[in-house]
Structure formats: C-alpha cells, structure tokens
Protein backbone atom coordinates (compact mmCIF):
# COMPACT_ATOMS: atom_id res chain seq x y z
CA UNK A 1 197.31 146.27 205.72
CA UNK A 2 200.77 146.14 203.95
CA UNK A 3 202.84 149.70 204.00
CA UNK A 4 206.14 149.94 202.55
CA UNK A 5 207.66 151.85 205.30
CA UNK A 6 211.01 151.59 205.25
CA UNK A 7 211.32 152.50 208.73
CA UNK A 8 211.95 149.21 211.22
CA UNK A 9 210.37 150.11 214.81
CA UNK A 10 206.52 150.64 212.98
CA UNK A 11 204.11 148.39 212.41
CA UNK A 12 201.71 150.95 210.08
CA UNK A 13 203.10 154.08 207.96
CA UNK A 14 204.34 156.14 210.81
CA UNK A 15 208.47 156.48 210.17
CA UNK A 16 209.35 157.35 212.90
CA UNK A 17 209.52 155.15 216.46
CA UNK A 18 206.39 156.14 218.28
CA UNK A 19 205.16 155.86 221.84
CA UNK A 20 202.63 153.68 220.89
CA UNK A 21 204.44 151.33 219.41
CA UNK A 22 206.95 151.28 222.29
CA UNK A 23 204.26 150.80 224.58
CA UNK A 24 202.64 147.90 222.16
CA UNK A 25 205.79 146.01 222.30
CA UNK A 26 206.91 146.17 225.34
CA UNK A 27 203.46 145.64 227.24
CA UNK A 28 201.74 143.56 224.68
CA UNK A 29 198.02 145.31 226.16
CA UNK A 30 196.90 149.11 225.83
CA UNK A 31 198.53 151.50 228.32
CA UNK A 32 197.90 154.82 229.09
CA UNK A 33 199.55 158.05 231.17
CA UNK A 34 197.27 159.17 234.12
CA UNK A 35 198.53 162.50 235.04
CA UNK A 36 199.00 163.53 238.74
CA UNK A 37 199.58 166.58 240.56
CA UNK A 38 202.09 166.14 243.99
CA UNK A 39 201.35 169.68 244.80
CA UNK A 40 204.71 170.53 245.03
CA UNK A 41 206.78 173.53 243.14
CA UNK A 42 209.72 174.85 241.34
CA UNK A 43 213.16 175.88 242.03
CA UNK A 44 212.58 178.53 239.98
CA UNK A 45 209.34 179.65 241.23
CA UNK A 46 210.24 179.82 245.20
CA UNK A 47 213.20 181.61 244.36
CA UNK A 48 216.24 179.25 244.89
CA UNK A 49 217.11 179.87 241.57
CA UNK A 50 214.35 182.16 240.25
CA UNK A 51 210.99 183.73 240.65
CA UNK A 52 208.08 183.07 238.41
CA UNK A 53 209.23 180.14 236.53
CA UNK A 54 210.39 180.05 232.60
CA UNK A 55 208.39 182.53 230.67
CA UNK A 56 206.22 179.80 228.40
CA UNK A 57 205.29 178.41 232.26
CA UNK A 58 201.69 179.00 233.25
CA UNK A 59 200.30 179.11 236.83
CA UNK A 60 199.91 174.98 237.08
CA UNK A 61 203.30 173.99 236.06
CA UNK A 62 202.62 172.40 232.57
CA UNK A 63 200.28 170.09 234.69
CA UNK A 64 196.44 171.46 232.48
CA UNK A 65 195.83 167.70 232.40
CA UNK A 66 196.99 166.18 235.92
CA UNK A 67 195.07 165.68 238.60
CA UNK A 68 193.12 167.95 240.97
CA UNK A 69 196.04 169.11 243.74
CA UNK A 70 193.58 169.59 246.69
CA UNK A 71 192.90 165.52 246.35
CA UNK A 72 195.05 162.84 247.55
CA UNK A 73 197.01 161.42 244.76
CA UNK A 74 195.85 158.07 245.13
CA UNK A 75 191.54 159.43 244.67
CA UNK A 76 193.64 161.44 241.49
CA UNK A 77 195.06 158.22 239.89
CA UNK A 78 191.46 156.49 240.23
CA UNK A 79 189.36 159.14 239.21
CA UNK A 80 191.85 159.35 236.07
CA UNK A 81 191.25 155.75 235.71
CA UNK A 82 187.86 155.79 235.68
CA UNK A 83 188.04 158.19 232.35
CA UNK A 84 191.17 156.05 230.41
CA UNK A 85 188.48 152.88 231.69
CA UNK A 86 185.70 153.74 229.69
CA UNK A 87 188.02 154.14 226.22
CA UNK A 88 190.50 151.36 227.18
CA UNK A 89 188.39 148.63 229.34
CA UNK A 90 191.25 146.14 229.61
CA UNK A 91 194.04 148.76 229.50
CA UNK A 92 197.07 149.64 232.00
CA UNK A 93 198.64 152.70 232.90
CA UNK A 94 201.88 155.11 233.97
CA UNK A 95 201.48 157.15 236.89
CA UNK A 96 202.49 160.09 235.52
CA UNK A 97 203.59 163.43 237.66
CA UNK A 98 203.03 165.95 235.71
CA UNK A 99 202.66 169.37 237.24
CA UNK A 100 205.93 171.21 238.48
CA UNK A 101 208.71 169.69 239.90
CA UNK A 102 208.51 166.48 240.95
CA UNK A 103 211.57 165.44 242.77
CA UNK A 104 211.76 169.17 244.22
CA UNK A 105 210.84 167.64 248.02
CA UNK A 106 212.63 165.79 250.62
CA UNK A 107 213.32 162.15 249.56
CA UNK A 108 211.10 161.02 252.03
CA UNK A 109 208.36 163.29 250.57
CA UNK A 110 209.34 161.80 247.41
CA UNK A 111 208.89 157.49 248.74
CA UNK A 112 205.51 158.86 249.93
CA UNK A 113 204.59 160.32 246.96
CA UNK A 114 205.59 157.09 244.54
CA UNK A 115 204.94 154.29 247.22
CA UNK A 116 201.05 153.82 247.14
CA UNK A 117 201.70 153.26 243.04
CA UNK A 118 204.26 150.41 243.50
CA UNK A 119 202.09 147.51 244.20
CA UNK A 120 199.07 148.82 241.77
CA UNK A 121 198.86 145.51 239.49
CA UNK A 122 197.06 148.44 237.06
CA UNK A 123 200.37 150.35 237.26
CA UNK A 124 202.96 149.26 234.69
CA UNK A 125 204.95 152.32 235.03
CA UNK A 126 205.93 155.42 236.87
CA UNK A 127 206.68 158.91 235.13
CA UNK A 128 208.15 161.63 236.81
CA UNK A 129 208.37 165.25 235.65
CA UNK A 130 211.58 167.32 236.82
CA UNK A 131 213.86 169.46 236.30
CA UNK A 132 218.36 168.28 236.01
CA UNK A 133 218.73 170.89 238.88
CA UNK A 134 216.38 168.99 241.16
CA UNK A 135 217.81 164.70 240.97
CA UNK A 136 220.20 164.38 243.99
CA UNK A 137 222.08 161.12 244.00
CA UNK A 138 219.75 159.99 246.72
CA UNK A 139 217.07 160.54 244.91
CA UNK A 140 218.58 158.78 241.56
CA UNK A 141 219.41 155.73 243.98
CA UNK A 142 215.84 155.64 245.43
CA UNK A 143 214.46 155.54 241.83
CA UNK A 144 216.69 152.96 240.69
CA UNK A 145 215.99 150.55 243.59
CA UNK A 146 212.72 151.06 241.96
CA UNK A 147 212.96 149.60 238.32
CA UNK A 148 213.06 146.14 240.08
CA UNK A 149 209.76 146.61 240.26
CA UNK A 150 208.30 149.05 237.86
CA UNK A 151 209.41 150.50 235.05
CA UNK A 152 210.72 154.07 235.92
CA UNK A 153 210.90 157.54 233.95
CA UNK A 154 212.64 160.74 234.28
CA UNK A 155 211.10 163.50 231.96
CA UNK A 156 213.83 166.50 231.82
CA UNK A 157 212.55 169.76 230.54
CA UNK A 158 215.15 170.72 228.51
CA UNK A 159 213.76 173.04 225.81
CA UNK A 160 216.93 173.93 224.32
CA UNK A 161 220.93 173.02 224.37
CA UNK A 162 221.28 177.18 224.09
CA UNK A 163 222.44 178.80 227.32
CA UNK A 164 221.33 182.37 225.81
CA UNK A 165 218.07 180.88 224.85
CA UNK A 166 217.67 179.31 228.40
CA UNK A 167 218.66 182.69 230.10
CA UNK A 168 215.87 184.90 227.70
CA UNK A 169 213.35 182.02 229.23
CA UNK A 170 215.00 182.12 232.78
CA UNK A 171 215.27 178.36 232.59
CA UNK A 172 217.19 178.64 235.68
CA UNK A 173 219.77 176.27 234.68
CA UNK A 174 222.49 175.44 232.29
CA UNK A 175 222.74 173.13 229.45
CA UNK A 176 226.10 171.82 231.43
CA UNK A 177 223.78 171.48 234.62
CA UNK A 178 221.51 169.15 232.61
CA UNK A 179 224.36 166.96 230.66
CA UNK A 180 225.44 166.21 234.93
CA UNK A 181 222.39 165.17 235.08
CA UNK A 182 222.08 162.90 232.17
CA UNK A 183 225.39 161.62 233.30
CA UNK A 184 224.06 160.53 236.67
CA UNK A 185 220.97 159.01 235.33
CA UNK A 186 223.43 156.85 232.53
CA UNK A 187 224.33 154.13 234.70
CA UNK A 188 221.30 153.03 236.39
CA UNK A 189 218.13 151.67 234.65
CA UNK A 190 215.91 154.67 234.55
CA UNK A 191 214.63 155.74 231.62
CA UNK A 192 215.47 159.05 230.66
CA UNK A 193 213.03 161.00 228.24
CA UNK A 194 214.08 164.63 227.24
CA UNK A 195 211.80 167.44 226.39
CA UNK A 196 212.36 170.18 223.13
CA UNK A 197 210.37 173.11 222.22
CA UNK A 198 210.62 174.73 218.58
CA UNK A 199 210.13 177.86 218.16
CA UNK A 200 211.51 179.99 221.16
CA UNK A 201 212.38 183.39 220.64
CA UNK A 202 215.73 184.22 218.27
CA UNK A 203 216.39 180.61 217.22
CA UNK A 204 216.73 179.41 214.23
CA UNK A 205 215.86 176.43 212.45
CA UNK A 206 219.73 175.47 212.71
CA UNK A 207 219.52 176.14 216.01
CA UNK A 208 216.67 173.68 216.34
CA UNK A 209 218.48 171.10 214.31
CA UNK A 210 221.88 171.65 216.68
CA UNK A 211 219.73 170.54 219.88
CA UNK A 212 217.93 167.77 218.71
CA UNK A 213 221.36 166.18 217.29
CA UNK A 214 223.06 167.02 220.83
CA UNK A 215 220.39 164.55 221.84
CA UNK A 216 220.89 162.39 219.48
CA UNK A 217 224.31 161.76 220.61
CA UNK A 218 223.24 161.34 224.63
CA UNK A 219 222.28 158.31 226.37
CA UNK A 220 218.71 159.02 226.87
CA UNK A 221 215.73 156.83 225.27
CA UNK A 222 212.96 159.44 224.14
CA UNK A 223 212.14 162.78 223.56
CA UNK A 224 208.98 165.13 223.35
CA UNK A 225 208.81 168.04 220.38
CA UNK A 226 206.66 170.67 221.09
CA UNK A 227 205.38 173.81 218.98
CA UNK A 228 206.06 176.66 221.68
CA UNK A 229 202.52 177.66 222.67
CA UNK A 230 202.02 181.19 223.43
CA UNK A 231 199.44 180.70 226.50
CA UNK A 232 197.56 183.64 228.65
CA UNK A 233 198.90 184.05 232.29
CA UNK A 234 202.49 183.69 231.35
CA UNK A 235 205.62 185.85 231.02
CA UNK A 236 205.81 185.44 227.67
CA UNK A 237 202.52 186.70 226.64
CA UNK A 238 202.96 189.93 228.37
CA UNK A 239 206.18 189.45 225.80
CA UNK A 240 204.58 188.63 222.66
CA UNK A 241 201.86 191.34 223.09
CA UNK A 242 204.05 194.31 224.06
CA UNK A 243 207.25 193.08 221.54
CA UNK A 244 205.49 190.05 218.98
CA UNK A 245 208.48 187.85 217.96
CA UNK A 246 207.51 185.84 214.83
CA UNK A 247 206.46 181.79 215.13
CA UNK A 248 207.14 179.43 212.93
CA UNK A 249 204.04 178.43 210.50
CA UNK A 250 202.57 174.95 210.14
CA UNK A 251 204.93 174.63 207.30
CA UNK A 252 208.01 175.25 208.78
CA UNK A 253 207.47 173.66 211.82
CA UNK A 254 207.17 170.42 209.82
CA UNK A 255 210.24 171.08 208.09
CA UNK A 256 211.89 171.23 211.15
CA UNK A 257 210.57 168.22 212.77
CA UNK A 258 211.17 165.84 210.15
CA UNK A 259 214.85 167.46 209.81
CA UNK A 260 215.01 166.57 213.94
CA UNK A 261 213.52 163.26 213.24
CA UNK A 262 215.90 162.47 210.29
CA UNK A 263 219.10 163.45 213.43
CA UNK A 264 218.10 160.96 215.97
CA UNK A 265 218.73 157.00 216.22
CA UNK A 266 215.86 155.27 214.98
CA UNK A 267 215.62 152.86 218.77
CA UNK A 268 214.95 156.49 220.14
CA UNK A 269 210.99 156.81 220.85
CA UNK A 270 209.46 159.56 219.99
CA UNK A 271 206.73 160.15 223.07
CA UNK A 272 205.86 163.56 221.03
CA UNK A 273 205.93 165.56 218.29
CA UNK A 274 202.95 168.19 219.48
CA UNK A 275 202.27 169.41 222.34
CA UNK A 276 198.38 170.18 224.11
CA UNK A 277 197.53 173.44 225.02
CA UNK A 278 193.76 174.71 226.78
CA UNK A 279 192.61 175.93 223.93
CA UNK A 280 190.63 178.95 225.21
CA UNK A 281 194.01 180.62 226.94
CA UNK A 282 196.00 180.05 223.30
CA UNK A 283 197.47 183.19 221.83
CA UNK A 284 199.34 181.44 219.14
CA UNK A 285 199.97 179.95 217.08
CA UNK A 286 196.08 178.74 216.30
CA UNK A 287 197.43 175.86 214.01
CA UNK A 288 198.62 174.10 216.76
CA UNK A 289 194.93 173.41 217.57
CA UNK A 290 194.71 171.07 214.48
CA UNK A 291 196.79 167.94 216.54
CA UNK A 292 195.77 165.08 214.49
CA UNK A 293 196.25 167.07 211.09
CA UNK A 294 199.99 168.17 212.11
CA UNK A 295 200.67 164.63 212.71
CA UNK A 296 198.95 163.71 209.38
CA UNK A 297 200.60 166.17 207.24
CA UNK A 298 204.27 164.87 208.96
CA UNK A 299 203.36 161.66 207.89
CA UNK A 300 202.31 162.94 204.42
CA UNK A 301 205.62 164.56 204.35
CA UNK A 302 208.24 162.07 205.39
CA UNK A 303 206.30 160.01 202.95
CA UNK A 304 206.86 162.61 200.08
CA UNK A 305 210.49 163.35 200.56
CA UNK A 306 211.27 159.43 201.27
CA UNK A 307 212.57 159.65 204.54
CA UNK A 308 212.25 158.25 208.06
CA UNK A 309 213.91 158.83 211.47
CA UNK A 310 217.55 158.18 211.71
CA UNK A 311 218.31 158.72 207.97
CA UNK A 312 220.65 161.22 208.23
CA UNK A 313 222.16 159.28 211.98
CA UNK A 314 225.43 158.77 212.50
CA UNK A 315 226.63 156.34 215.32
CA UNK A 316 229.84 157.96 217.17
C-alpha cells in the first residue's frame, strides 16, 4: 500500500519513528518486551532519599505487567514467552526489568540478575528500568562490557525537566542529577531511552513542550509519552480526591503530543506515546482506556495539520 508520508523512518502512515519500526529494521523478525520483576526496590521507597515513592507510583513499581516476584526470573522470562509464543511463533524478545529499580542492588546482584539472559539465542536484547540516582560507574562499565553481546537499554524515569514539578511528586532527584547521568551513559554504547508524563499537576502545555525539547537536544535514542494516570493505592489519588487538579482531555493531550513530536529529531524512536494502566484501579482520566483510538486519532491529526516528527527540529 502506497502512503504519502512525508516522514522518512516509516514504512506505513505513522509520522513519527516508531518502536516497531526500529525493531523491524534492526532485527529483520518480530520482537517483543517480556517484562520481569528482580524483586528489588527504590531509593525512594526505603528511605535513602524518600519514603513511599513518587506520588503517581503504585505498590508494584510501574511493574502491572512484569513477572510474578516470588518466581525465579528465569521461570518469569519463559512463562512470558510462552504468552508472546502463541501471537508471535517465530518471534524474539527483550528481557525487560520492569518493576522498581533495577540497578538499585549490589553489582554483583545486578551480573546475577542479567547473566542467565546473555546466552538466550531467544534474547536479542536487555531492558533495564532505573532511576539517574541509581547507575554507578561500575555499574555503567558492567553494562557496557555487555553490548558486545546484546543489545543493552537504560530506561530513565524522568517525567519532567521541572525541579518544582519533581519535588510536588517527590521524584527524589534533580533534573541536574539525571543530565550526570545522561552524561555518563553518552560515551559508551548503551542505549538510553527517557521516560515523560503529560499532565502532572500545575504544568502547562509550555511546560510540556520545554521538556520534551530539553530531550530533544540530549544524546539519548528514545523516549516514552505517557498520559499521567490517576491509579488507586497511590499518593496522588488520596490527592486528586481530597484537592482534584484538572487533566488534560483527549483533545489536548493530542495537541500536546504532536507539538512534542514536531520538537524531537526524527532518528529519535518513539517506544511510546500512551501509557497502560489496570483498568479496574483507574481514577482518570477514562479516555486513556481507548489505546488504539488515541493512537488513531494522532495519526488522523498529524495527517490533518501536515506534519510529522522533527518538523519544527533544529540541529545545535
């Protein structure tokens, strides 16, 4: 089917530079993220640096989908197999850690976690869930050994370049603390994807649009949008029920988006531009349910205002 997309790094209408395609063309077969959970926690859970972790944090660490903690993580990755197996026969996957803080152990801790995953010939890649507080230069040097092997991520939960939004959150770090972090990743070959949520309380849409081009200008290779998801069992539900802030709409969170899009380089990859909640603990916003029509209408929009990521881009 012929689209005219002017947007290079597609192969069908999507303008902007998708996972999928990144994993199309750099694979040349189907693979897929099984998501694991090392049991470990947070810096800002234990109370190094906090108690409770941020506010839009629920008991599991952002880890709904990983693995089942109380089994090893090798009878995790199979079992997750097993699922991807029966959609994608023939496909590969990333051993993805998912749930807390993944390099918040001993280094050790850390070779035993990755090791079993290094010979897999069904492993093309590992994916590793942190925080910029919690990479050690040890820890960067272990990874890097690594990529002679496997392909290696970092995924940094960011959220937002604002140190007053990252306080109201209690974040636990700086935006400084996370630019070290990006520094010390720069010259090694891991792959660096960064994390944004729209929509946390008090920022605007400029505010929005002044973190994703601070990204923009970094040496990372991919990002993840989210929709903030106001979930039972956090901090910030207790919040938004005793002092409701206001969310963006459907609408607006579009908007935003494709203004975000429009900021980065077009070889960036997009790994996200929604994020999955459990549905029966969602407070709000209920649109978010509707995944696959938020990515439609984006599509339907970028398409309307003739536009495509890295329009408005500006090499420094």
């Amino acid at each position: 089917m012929a689209y005219n997309n002017p947007f290079p790094y597609s192969d069908d209408n999507k303008r902007y530079h998708t996972w999928n395609y990144y994993l199309k063309h750099r694979y040349h077969h189907k693979v897929f993220k099984v998501a694991l959970n090392a049991g470990l926690s947070c810096p800002n859970r234990d109370g190094t640096c906090g108690t409770g972790g941020c506010t839009f944090c629920g008991s599991l660490g952002s880890g709904e989908c990983a693995g089942n903690q109380k089994e090893d993580l090798t009878t995790q990755f199979q079992k997750g197999m097993v699922l991807q197996k029966k959609k994608w026969p023939d496909g590969k996957a990333i051993a993805y850690f998912q749930a807390y803080t993944n390099t918040y152990c001993s280094l050790e801790t850390l070779k035993e976690m990755i090791r079993p995953f290094i010979q897999m010939d069904d492993v093309q890649a590992i994916a590793i869930a942190t925080r910029a507080d919690c990479l050690e230069q040890e820890k960067i040097a272990y990874l890097h050994s690594l990529t002679k092997q496997k392909d290696i991520w970092i995924e940094l939960g960011l959220q937002s370049i604002h140190n007053d939004t990252a306080a109201k959150i209690h974040r636990g770090h700086t935006y400084e603390t996370f630019l070290d972090c990006v520094k010390s990743l720069e010259p090694t070959n891991i792959r660096c994807c960064v994390h944004l949520i729209n929509s946390l309380p008090d920022e605007t849409k400029e505010d929005m649009l002044a973190s994703a081009a601070a990204l923009a200008a970094l040496p990372i290779h991919a990002v993840k949008i989210h929709m903030l998801h106001i979930m039972e069992h956090t901090q910030m539900a207790e919040q938004f029920r005793q002092s409701p802030f206001p969310l963006l709409s459907k609408e607006e969170y579009i908007d935003i988006v494709i203004s975000q899009l429009e900021l980065f380089p077009p070889r960036m990859i997009i790994q996200r531009l929604t994020g999955d909640g459990i549905q029966n603990q969602l407070i709000a916003p209920q649109w978010t349910k509707k995944k696959v029509c938020v990515l439609n209408d984006i599509d339907k929009e970028m398409v309307k205002r003739n536009t495509w990521q890295g329009k408005k881009y500006k090499e420094s």
